[in-house]
C-alpha atoms as a PDB file:
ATOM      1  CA  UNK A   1       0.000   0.000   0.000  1.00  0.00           C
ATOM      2  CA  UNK A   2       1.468   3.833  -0.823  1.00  0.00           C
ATOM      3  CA  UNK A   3       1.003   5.815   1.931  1.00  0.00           C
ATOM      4  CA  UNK A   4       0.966   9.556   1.998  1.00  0.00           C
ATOM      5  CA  UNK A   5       3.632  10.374   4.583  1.00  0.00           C
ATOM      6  CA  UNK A   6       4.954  13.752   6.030  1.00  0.00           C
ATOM      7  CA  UNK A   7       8.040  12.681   7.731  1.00  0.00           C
ATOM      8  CA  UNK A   8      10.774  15.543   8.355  1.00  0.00           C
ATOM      9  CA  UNK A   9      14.644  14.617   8.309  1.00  0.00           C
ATOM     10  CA  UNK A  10      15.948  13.511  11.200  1.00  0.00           C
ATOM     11  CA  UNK A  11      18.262  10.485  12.282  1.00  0.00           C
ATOM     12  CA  UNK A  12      15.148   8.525  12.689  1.00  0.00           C
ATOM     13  CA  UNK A  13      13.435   8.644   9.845  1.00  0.00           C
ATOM     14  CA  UNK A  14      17.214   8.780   7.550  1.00  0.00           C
ATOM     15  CA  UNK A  15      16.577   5.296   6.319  1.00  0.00           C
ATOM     16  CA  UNK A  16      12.793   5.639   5.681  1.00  0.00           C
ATOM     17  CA  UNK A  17      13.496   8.679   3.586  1.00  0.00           C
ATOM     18  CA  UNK A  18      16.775   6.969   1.752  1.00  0.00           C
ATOM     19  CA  UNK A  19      14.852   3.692   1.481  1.00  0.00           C
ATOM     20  CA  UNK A  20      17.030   1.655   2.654  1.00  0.00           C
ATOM     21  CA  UNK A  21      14.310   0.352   4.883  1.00  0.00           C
ATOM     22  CA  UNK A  22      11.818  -1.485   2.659  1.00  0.00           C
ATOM     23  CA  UNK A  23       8.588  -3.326   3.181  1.00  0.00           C
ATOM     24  CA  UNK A  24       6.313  -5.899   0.981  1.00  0.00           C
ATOM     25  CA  UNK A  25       3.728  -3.889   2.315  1.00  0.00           C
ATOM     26  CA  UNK A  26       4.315  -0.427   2.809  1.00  0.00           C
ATOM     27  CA  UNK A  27       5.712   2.293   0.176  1.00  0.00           C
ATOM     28  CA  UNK A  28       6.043   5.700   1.340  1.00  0.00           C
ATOM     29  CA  UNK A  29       5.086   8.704  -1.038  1.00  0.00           C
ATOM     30  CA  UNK A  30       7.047  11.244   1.137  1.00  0.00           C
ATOM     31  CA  UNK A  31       5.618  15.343   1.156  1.00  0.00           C
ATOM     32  CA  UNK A  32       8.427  17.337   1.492  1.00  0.00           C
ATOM     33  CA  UNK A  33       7.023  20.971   3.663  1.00  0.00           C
ATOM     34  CA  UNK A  34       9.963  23.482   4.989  1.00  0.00           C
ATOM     35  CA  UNK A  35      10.234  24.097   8.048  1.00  0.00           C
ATOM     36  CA  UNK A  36       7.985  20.254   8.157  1.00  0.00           C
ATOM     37  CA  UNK A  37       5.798  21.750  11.153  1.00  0.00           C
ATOM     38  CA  UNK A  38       3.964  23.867   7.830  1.00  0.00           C
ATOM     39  CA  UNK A  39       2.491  20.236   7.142  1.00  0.00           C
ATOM     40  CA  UNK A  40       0.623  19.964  10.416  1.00  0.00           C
ATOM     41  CA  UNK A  41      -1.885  22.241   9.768  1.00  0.00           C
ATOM     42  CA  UNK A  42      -2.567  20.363   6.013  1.00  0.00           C
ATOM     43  CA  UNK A  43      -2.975  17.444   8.179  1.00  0.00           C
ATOM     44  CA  UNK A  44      -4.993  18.301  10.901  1.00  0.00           C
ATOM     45  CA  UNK A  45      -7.420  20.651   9.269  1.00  0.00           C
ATOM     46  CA  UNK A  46      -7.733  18.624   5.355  1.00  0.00           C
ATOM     47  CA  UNK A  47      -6.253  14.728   6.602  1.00  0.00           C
ATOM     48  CA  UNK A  48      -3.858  15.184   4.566  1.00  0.00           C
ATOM     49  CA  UNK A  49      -1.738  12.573   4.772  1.00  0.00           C
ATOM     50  CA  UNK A  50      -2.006   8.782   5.789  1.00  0.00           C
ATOM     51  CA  UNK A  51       1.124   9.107   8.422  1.00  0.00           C
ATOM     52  CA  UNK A  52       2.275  12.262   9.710  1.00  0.00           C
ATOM     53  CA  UNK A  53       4.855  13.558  11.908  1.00  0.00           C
ATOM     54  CA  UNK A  54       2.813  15.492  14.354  1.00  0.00           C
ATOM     55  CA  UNK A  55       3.809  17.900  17.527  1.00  0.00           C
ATOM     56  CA  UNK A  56       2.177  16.382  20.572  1.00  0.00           C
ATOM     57  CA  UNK A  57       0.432  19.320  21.888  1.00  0.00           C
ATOM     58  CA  UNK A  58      -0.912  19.732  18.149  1.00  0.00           C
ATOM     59  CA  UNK A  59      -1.993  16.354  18.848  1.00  0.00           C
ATOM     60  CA  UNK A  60      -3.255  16.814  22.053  1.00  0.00           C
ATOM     61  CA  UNK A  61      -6.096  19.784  20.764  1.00  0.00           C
ATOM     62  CA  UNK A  62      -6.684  17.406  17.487  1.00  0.00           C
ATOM     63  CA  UNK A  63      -7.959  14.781  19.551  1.00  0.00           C
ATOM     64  CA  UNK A  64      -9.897  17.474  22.011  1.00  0.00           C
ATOM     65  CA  UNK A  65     -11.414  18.521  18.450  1.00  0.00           C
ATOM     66  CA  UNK A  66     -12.082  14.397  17.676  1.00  0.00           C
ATOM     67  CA  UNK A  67      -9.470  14.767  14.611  1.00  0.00           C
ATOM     68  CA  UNK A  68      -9.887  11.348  12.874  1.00  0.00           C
ATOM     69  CA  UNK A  69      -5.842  10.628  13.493  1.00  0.00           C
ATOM     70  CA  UNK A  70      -4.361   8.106  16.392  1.00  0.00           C
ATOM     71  CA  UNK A  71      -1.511   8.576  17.974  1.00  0.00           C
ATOM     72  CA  UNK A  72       1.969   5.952  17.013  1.00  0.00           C
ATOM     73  CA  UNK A  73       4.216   5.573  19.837  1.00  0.00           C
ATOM     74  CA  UNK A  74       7.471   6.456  17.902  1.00  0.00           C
ATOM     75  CA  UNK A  75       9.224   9.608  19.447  1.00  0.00           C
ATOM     76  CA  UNK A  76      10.781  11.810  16.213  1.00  0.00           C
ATOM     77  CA  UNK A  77      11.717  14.908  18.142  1.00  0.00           C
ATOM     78  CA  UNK A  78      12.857  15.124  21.693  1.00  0.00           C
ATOM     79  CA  UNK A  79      15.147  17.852  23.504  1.00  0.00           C
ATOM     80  CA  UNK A  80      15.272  20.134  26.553  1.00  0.00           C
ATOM     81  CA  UNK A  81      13.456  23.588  26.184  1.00  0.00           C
ATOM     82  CA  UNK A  82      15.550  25.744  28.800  1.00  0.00           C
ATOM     83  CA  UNK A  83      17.846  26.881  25.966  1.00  0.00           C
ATOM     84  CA  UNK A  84      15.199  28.391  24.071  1.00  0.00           C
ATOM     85  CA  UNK A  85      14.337  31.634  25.955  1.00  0.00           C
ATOM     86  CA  UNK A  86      15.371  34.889  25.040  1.00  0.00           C
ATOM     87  CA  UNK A  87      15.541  38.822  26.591  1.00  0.00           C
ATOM     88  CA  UNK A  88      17.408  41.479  25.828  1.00  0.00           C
ATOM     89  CA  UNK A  89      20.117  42.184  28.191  1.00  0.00           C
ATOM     90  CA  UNK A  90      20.804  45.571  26.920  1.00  0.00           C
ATOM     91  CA  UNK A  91      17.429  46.897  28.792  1.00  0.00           C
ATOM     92  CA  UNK A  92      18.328  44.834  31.786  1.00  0.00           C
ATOM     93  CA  UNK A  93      18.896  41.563  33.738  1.00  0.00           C
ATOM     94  CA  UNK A  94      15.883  39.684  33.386  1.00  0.00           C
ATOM     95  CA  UNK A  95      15.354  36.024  35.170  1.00  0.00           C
ATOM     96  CA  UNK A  96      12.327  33.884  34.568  1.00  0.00           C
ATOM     97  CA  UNK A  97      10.984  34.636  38.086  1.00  0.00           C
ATOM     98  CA  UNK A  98      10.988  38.154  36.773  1.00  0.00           C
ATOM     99  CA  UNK A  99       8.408  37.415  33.305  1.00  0.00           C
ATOM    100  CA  UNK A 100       4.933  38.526  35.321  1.00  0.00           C
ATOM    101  CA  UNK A 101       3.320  41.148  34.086  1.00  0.00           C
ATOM    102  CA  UNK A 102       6.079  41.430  30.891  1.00  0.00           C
ATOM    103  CA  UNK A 103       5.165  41.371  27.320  1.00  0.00           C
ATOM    104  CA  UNK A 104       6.382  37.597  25.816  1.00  0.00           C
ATOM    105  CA  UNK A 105       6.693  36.773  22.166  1.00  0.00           C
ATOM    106  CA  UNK A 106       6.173  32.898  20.819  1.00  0.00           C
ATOM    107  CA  UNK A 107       5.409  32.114  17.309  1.00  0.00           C
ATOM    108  CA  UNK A 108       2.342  30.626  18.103  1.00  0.00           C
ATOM    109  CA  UNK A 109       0.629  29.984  22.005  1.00  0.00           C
ATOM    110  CA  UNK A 110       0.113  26.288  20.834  1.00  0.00           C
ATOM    111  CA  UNK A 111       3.452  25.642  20.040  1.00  0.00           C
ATOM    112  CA  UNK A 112       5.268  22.761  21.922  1.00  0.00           C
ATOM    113  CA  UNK A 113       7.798  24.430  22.834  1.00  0.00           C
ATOM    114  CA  UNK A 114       6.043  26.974  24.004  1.00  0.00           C
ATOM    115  CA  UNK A 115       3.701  24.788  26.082  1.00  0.00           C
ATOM    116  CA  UNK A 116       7.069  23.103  27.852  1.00  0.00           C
ATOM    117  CA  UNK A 117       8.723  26.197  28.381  1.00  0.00           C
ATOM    118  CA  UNK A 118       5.192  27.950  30.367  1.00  0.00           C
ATOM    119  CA  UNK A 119       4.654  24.814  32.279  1.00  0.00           C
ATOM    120  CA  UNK A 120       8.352  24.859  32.779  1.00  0.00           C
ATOM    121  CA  UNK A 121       7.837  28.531  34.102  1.00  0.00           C
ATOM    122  CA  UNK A 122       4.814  28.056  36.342  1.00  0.00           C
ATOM    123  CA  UNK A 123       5.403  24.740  38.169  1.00  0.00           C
ATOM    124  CA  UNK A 124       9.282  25.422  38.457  1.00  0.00           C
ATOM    125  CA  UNK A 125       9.674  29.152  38.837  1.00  0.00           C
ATOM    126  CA  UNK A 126       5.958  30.121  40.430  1.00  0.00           C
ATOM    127  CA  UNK A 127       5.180  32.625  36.878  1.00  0.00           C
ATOM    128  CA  UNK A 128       1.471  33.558  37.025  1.00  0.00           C
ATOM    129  CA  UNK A 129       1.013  32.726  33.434  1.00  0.00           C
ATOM    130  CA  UNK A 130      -2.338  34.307  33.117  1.00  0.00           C
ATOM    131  CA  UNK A 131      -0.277  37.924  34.031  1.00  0.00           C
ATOM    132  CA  UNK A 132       1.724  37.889  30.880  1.00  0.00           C
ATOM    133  CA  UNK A 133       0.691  39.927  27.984  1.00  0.00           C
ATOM    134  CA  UNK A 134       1.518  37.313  25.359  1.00  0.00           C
ATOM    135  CA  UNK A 135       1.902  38.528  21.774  1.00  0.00           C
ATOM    136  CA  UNK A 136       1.884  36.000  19.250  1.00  0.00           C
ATOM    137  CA  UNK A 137       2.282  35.641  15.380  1.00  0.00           C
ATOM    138  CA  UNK A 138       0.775  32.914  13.853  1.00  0.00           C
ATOM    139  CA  UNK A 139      -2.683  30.788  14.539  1.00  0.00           C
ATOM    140  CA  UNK A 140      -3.041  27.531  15.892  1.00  0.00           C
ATOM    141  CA  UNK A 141      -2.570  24.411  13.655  1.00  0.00           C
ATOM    142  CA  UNK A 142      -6.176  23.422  14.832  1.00  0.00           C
ATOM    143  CA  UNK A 143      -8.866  25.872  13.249  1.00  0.00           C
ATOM    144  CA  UNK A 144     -11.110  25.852  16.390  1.00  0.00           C
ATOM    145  CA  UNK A 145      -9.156  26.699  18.634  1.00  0.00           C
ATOM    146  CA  UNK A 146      -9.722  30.473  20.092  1.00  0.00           C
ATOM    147  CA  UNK A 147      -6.924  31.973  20.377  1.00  0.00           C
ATOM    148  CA  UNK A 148      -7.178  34.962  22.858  1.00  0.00           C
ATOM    149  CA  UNK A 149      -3.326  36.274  22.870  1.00  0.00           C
ATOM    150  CA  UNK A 150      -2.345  39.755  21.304  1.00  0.00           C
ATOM    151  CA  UNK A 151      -0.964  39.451  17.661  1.00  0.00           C
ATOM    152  CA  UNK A 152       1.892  40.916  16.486  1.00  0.00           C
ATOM    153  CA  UNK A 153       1.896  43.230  13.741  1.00  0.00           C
ATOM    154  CA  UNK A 154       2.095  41.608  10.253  1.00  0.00           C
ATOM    155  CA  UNK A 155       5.221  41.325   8.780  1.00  0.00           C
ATOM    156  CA  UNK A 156       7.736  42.481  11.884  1.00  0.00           C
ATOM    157  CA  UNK A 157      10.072  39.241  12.801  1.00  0.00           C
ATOM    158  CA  UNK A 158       9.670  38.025  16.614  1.00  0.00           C
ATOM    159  CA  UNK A 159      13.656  38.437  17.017  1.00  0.00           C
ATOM    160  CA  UNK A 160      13.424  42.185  15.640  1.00  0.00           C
ATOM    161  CA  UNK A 161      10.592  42.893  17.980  1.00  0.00           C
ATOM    162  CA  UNK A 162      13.018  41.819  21.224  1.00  0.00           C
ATOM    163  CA  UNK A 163      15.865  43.826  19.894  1.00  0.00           C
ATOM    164  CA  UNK A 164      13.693  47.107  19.146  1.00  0.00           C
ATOM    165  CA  UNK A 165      11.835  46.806  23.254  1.00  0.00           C
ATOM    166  CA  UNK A 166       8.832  45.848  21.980  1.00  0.00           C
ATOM    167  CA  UNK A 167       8.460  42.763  23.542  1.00  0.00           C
ATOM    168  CA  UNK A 168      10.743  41.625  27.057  1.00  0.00           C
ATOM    169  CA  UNK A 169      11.080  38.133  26.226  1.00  0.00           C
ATOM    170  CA  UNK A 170      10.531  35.586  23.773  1.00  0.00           C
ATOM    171  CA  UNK A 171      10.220  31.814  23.759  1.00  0.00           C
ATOM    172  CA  UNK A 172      10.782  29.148  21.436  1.00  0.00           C
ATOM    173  CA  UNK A 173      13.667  30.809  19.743  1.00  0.00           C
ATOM    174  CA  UNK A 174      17.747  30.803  19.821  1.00  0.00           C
ATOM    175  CA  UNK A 175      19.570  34.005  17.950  1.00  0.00           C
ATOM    176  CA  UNK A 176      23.222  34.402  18.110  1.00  0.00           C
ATOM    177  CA  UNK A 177      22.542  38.571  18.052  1.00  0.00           C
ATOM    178  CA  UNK A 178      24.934  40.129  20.885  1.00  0.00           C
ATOM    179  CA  UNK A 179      22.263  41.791  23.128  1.00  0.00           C
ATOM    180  CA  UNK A 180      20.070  38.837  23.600  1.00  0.00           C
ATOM    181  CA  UNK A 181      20.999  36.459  26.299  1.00  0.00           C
ATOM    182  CA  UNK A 182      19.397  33.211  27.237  1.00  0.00           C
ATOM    183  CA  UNK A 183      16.926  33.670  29.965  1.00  0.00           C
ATOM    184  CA  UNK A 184      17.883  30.531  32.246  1.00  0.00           C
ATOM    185  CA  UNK A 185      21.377  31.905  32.457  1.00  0.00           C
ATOM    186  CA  UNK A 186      23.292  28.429  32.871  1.00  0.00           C
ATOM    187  CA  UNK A 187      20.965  26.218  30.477  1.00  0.00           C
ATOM    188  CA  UNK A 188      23.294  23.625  30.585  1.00  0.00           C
ATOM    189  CA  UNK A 189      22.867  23.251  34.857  1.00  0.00           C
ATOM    190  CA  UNK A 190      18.934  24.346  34.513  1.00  0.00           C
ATOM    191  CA  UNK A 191      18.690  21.166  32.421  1.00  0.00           C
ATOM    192  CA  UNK A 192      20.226  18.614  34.337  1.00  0.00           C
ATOM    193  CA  UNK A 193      18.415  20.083  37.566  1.00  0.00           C
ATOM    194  CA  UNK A 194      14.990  19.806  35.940  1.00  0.00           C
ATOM    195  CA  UNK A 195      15.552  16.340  34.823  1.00  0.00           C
ATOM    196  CA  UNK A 196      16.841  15.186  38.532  1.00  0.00           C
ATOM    197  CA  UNK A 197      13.669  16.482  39.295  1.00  0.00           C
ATOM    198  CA  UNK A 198      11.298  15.409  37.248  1.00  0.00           C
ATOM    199  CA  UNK A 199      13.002  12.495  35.143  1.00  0.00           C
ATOM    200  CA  UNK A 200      11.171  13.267  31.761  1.00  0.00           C
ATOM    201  CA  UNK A 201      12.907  13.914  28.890  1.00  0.00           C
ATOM    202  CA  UNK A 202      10.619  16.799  27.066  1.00  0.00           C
ATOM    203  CA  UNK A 203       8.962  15.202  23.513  1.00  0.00           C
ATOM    204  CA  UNK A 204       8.312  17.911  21.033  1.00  0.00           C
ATOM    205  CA  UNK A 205       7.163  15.149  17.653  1.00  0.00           C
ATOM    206  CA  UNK A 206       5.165  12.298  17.728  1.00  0.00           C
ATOM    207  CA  UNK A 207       3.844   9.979  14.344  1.00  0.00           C
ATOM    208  CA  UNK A 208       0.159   9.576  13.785  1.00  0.00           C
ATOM    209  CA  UNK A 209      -2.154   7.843  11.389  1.00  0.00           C
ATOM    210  CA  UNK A 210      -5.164   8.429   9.896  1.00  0.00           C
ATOM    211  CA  UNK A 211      -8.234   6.620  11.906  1.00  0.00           C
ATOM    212  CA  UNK A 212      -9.295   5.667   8.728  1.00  0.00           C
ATOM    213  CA  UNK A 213      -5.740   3.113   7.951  1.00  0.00           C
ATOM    214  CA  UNK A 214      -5.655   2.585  11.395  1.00  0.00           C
ATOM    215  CA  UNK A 215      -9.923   0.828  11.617  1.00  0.00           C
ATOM    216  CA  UNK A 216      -9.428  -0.504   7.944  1.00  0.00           C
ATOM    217  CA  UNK A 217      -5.633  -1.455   7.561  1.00  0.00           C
ATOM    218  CA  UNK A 218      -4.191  -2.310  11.375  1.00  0.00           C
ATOM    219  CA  UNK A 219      -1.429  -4.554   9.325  1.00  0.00           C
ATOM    220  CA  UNK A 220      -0.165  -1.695   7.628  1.00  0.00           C
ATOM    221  CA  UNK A 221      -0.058  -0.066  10.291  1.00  0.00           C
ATOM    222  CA  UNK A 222       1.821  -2.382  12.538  1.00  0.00           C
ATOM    223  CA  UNK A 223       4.076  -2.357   9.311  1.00  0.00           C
ATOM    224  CA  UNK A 224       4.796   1.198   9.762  1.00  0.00           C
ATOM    225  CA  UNK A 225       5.417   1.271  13.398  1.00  0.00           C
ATOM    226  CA  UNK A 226       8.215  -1.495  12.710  1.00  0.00           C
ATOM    227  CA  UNK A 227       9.884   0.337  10.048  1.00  0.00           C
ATOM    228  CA  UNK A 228       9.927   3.753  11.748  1.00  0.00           C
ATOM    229  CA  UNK A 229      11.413   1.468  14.742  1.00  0.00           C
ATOM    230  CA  UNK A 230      13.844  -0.433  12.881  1.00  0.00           C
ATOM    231  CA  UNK A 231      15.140   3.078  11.628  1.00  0.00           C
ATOM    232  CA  UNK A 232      15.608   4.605  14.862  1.00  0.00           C
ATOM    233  CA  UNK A 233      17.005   1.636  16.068  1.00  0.00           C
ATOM    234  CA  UNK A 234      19.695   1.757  13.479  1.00  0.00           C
ATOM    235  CA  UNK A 235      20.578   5.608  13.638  1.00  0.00           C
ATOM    236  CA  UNK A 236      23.171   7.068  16.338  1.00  0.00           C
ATOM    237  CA  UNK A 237      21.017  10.104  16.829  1.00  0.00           C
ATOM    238  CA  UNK A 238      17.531   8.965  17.382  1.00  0.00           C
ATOM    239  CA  UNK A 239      15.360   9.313  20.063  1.00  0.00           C
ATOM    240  CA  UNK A 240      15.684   6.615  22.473  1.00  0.00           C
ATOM    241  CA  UNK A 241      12.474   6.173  25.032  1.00  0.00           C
ATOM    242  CA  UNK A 242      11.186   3.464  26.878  1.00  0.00           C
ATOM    243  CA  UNK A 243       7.511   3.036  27.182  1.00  0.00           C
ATOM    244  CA  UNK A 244       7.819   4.445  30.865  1.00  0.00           C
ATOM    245  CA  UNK A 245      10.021   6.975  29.566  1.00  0.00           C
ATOM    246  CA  UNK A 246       7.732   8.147  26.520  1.00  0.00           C
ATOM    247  CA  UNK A 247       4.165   7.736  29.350  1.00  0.00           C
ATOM    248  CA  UNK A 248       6.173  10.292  31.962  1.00  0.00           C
ATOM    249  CA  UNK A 249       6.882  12.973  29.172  1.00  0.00           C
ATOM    250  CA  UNK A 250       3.209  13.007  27.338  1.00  0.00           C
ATOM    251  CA  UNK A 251       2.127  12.485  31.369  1.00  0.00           C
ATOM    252  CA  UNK A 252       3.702  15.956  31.787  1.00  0.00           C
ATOM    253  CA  UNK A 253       2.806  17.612  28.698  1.00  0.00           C
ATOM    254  CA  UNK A 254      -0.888  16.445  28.733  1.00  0.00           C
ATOM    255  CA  UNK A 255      -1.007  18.383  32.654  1.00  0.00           C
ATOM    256  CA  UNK A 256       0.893  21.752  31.384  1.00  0.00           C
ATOM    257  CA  UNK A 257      -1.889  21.529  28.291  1.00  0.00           C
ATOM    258  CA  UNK A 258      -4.682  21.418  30.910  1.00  0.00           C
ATOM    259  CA  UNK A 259      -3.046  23.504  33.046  1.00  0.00           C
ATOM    260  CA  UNK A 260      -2.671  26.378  30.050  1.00  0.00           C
ATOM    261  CA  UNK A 261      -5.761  25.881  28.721  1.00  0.00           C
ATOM    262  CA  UNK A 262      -5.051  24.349  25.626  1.00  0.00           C
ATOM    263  CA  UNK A 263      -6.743  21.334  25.713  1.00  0.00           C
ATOM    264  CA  UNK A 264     -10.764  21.000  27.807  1.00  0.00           C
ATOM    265  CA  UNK A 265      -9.132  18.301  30.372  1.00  0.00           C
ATOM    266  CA  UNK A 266      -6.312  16.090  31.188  1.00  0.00           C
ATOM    267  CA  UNK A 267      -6.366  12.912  29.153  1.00  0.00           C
ATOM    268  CA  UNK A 268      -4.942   9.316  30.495  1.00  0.00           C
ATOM    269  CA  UNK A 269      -2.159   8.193  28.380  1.00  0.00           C
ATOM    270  CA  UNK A 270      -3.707   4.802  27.111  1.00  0.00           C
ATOM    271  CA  UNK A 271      -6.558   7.618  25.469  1.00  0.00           C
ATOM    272  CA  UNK A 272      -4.017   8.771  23.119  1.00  0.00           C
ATOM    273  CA  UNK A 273      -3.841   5.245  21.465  1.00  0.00           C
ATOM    274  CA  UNK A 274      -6.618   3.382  19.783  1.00  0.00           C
ATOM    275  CA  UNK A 275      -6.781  -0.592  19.703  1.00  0.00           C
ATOM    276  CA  UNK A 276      -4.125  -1.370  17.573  1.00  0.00           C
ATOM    277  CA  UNK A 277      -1.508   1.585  18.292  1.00  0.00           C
ATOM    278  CA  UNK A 278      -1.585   0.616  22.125  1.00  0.00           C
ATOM    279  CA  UNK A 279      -0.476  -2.680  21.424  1.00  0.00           C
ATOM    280  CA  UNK A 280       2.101  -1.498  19.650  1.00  0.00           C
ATOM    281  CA  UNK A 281       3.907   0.411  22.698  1.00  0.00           C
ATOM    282  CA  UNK A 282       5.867  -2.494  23.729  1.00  0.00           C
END
C-alpha cells in the first residue's frame, strides 16, 4: 500500500526517507514541507496525509477537536526547552521569576515548545502565566481553537521585535545577536536540575495515522510502526524512550496543556492510542 507520509529529516526517519528500509507492504510517497511543522496544519485541518509527523500538543487539541488521526508511539523529536528563551540584556537583567506582568513573544501559544517552556515557568519558577501579555504571530494548527493572545503586527520578525523593546522576552527561539541572552542563564545546569527532578525527557514530535488506515488497515499499520522502529534503532542520533520513559513525558505535557488551557481536560495516556496503536507500545 502507498502511503501519503509527512516525515521531516531527522536520524530517525534517515533510512525511511533513503529507502534503505523497505517493506512488501508499505511504500512511502514522502511530502516534502519546509520548516515540516507547515504540514501539520494540512494534516490536521484537510487529513492530509495517511502518516504524519505530528507535535504532541498539536496532537493533544486534534484529539480534544475528535481529529480522525491516532496517535503511534514512535518519538521523532525530543530535547530540553531551557535553551530556548530569550531577553534582551541591553534593557536589563531579566530572570524567569521576573516574566509577570512582561510582554512575551512565541510564534504561536500552541506551540510545543512553548507549552514546555510555560509549564516549565509556572510549576518550576511560580510565573502567574495568566499575568503575561503574550503577543503571538501565527494561529493555531487546529482551526477551532480560540486563540485569545495579542498578535503581532504583520510582517515584523519576533527576534526584531526583542531587539527594538517591543516585547521583554521571547520563547521558542535561539539568535546568536549580541544583546540577547538566554533567559535561564546556565541552560546547561537548569537542564540537568529539571531532569533530577522530574526524570522526563521533554517530547516535542510524535507519528500519527489516519483513523481511517488505522480501523481498515491495522497490518499496515503495525508495518509502519516497525519500520519507523527499525530506523531509529539503526541511527546514532535517534530518540531513544522506553515506554515508561515516553508515558512520563506526554504524562507531563498532557497536565501543562490542561493547566494552560489548551486542551478542555487532562487525558490518560492509554486515550491517546486506539486498539491497535496501544499494542504497539511495547
Amino acid at each position: 500500500m502507498r502511503l501519503r507520509t509527512l516525515l521531516g529529516d531527522h536520524p530517525c526517519t534517515a533510512a525511511l526517507k533513503n529507502g534503505s528500509i523497505k517493506s512488501d507492504l508499505v511504500e512511502f510517497d514522502f511530502v516534502d514541507y519546509s520548516p515540516t511543522n507547515k504540514g501539520f496544519k494540512p494534516m490536521v485541518r484537510e487529513g492530509a496525509f495517511d502518516v504524519s509527523e505530528m507535535a504532541i500538543v498539536t496532537y493533544l487539541m486534534a484529539k480534544s477537536f475528535d481529529k480522525p488521526m491516532v496517535l503511534l508511539p514512535n518519538v521523532v523529536v525530543a530535547r530540553f526547552q531551557h535553551g530556548h528563551a530569550l531577553y534582551n540584556a541591553k534593557r536589563g537583567t531579566l530572570k524567569p521569576a521576573d516574566l509577570d506582568g512582561r510582554r512575551v513573544g512565541i510564534r504561536s501559544f500552541t506551540t510545543t515548545t512553548g507549552a514546555w517552556l510555560r509549564g516549565i515557568l509556572a510549576n518550576d519558577h511560580g510565573v502567574d502565566l495568566d499575568s503575561i501579555d503574550w503577543v503571538t504571530f501565527e494561529d493555531a494548527h487546529v482551526a477551532e481553537f480560540k486563540d485569545a493572545t495579542r498578535r503581532a503586527p504583520a510582517g515584523k520578525p519576533i527576534v526584531q521585535m526583542l531587539i527594538d523593546g517591543e516585547l521583554d522576552a521571547v520563547l521558542g527561539e535561539k539568535s546568536d545577536h549580541p544583546d540577547l541572552k538566554q533567559l535561564f542563564a546556565d541552560v546547561a545546569a537548569e537542564e540537568k536540575a529539571w531532569f533530577a527532578i522530574h526524570g522526563v525527557v521533554p517530547i516535542n514530535h510524535m507519528v500519527v495515522v489516519s483513523r481511517a488506515l488505522s480501523e481498515k488497515h491495522p497490518d499496515i499499520v503495525r508495518e509502519v510502526r516497525r519500520m519507523l522502529r527499525q530506523a531509529a534503532d539503526g541511527a546514532a542520533g535517534a530518540p531513544r524512550f522506553t515506554a515508561d520513559d515516553m508515558r512520563r513525558s506526554l504524562e507531563m505535557m498532557i497536565g501543562y496543556c490542561a493547566q494552560q488551557k489548551l486542551i478542555p481536560h487532562a487525558y490518560a495516556v492509554d486515550e491517546l492510542f486506539d486498539d491497535v496503536t496501544r499494542e504497539l507500545e511495547l
